[in-house]
Protein backbone atom coordinates (compact mmCIF):
# COMPACT_ATOMS: atom_id res chain seq x y z
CA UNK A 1 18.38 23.97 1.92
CA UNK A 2 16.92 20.83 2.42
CA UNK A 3 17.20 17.81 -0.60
CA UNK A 4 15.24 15.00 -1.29
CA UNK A 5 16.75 11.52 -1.17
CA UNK A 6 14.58 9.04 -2.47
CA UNK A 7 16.11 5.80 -3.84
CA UNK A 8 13.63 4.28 -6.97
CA UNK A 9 15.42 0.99 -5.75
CA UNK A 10 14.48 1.46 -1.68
CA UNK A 11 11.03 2.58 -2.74
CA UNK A 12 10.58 -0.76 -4.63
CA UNK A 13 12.24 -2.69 -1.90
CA UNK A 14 9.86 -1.46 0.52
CA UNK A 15 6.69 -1.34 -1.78
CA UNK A 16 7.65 -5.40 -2.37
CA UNK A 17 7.91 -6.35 1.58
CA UNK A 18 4.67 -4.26 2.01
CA UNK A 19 3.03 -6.37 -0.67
CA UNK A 20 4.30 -9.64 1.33
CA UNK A 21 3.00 -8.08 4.87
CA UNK A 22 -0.56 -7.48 3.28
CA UNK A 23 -0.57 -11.49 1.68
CA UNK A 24 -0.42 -12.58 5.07
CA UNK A 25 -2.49 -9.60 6.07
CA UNK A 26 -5.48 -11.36 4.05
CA UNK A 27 -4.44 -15.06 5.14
CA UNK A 28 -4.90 -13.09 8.80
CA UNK A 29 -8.19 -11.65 7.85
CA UNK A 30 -9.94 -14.84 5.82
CA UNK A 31 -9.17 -17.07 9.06
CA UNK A 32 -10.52 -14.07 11.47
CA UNK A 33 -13.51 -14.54 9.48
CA UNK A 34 -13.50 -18.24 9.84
CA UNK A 35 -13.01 -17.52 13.61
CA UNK A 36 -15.66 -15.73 14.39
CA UNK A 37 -18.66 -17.51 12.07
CA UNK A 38 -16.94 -20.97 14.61
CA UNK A 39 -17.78 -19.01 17.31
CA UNK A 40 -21.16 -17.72 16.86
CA UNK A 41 -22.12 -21.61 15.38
CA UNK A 42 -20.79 -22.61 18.87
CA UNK A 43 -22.50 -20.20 21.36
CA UNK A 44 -25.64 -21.82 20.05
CA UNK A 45 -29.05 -20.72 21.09
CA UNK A 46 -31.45 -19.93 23.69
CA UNK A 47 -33.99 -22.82 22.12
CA UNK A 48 -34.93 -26.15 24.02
CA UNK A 49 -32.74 -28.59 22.67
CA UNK A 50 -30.62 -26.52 20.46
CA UNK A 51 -30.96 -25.09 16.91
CA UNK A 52 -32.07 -28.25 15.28
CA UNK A 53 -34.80 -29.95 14.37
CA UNK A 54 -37.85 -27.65 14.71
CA UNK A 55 -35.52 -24.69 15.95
CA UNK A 56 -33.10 -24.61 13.01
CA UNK A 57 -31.83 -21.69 11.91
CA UNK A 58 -32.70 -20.15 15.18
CA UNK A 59 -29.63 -18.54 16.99
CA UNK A 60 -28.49 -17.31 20.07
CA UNK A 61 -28.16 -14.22 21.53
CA UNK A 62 -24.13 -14.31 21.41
CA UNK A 63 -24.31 -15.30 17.96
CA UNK A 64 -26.37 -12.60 17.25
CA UNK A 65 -24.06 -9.82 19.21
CA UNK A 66 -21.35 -11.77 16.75
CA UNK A 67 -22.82 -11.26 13.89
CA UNK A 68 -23.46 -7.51 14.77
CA UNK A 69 -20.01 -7.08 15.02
CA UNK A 70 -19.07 -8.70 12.38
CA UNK A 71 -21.22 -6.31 10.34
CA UNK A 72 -20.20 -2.96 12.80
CA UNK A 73 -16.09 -3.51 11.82
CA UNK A 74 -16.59 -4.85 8.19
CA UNK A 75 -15.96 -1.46 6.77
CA UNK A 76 -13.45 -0.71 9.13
CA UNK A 77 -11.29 -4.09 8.20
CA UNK A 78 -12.18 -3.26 4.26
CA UNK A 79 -10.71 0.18 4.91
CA UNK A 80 -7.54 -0.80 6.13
CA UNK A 81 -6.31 -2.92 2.82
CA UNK A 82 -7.95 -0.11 0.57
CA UNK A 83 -5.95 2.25 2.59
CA UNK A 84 -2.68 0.21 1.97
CA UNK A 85 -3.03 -0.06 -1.19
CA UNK A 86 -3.41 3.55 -1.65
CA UNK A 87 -0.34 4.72 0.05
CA UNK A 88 1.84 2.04 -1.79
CA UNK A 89 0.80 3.37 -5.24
CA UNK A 90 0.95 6.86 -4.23
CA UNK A 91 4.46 6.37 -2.90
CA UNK A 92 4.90 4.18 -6.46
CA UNK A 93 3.48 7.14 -8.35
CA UNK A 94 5.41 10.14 -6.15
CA UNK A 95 9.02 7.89 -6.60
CA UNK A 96 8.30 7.73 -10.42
CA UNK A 97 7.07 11.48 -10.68
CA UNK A 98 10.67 12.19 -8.52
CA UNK A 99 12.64 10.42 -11.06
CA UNK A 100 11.17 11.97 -13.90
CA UNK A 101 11.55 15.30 -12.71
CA UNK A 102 15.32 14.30 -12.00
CA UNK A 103 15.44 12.92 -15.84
CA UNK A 104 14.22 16.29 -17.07
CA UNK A 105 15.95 18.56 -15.06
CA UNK A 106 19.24 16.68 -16.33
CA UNK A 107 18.20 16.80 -19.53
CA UNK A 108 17.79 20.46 -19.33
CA UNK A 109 20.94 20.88 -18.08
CA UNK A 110 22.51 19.41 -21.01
CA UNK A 111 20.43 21.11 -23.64
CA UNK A 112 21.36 24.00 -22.24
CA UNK A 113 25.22 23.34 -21.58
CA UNK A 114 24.76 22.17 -25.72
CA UNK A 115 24.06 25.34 -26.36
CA UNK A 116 27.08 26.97 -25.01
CA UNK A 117 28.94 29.01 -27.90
CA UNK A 118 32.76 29.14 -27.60
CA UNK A 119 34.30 32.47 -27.91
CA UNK A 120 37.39 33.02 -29.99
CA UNK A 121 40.18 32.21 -27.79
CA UNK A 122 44.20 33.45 -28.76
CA UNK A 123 45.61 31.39 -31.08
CA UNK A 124 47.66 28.63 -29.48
CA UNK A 125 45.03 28.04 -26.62
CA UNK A 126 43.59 24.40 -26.29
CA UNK A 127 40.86 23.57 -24.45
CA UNK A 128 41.71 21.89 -21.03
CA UNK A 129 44.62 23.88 -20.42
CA UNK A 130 44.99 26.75 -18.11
């Protein structure tokens, strides 16, 4: 039959290099955003001499595909650290659920081994001893 192995320890070794991979995840995602608002301020615009002056505000039409993307993935990129964080505090919660189950079966193993009775043994016989 099949047992479970699952180290507490591991579990929390992995859960704490997951937690370092999604800090850089963010840095990642906050300059990806920084990224892409340079680029659509730099495709500028389809206006006669640019988007000043009377034509502020105005943009382009790759600034505008940008910005459509940037609002067509949003969810997507939200999903993923939502998503993370889910699995790493269900496999937080499972681990802890797995050692408590361990900490009561063990426990139930001793109640019950407490409530052994000894039988009347010949006189002379020790415990221990064949």
């Amino acid at each position: 039959m099949p047992r479970w192995d699952v180290s507490p320890s591991g579990v929390g070794s992995v859960v704490s290099n997951v937690g370092e991979v999604v800090k850089v995840l963010d840095d990642i995602l906050q300059a990806y955003g920084k990224d892409l608002e340079g680029a659509a301020t730099a495709a500028g615009t389809l206006a006669p001499g640019g988007a000043s002056g009377e034509h502020k505000g105005q943009t382009g039409l790759v600034a505008a595909a940008i910005a459509e993307f940037i609002e067509g993935t949003a969810k997507e990129l939200q999903f993923i650290g939502v998503r993370v964080g889910k699995s790493v505090n269900g496999a937080v919660e499972a681990t802890v659920a797995y050692r408590d189950g361990d900490l009561e079966m063990a426990a139930e193993v001793q109640r019950r081994a407490s409530g052994l009775v000894m039988p009347d043994m010949p006189a002379g016989w020790k415990a221990g001893r064949l």
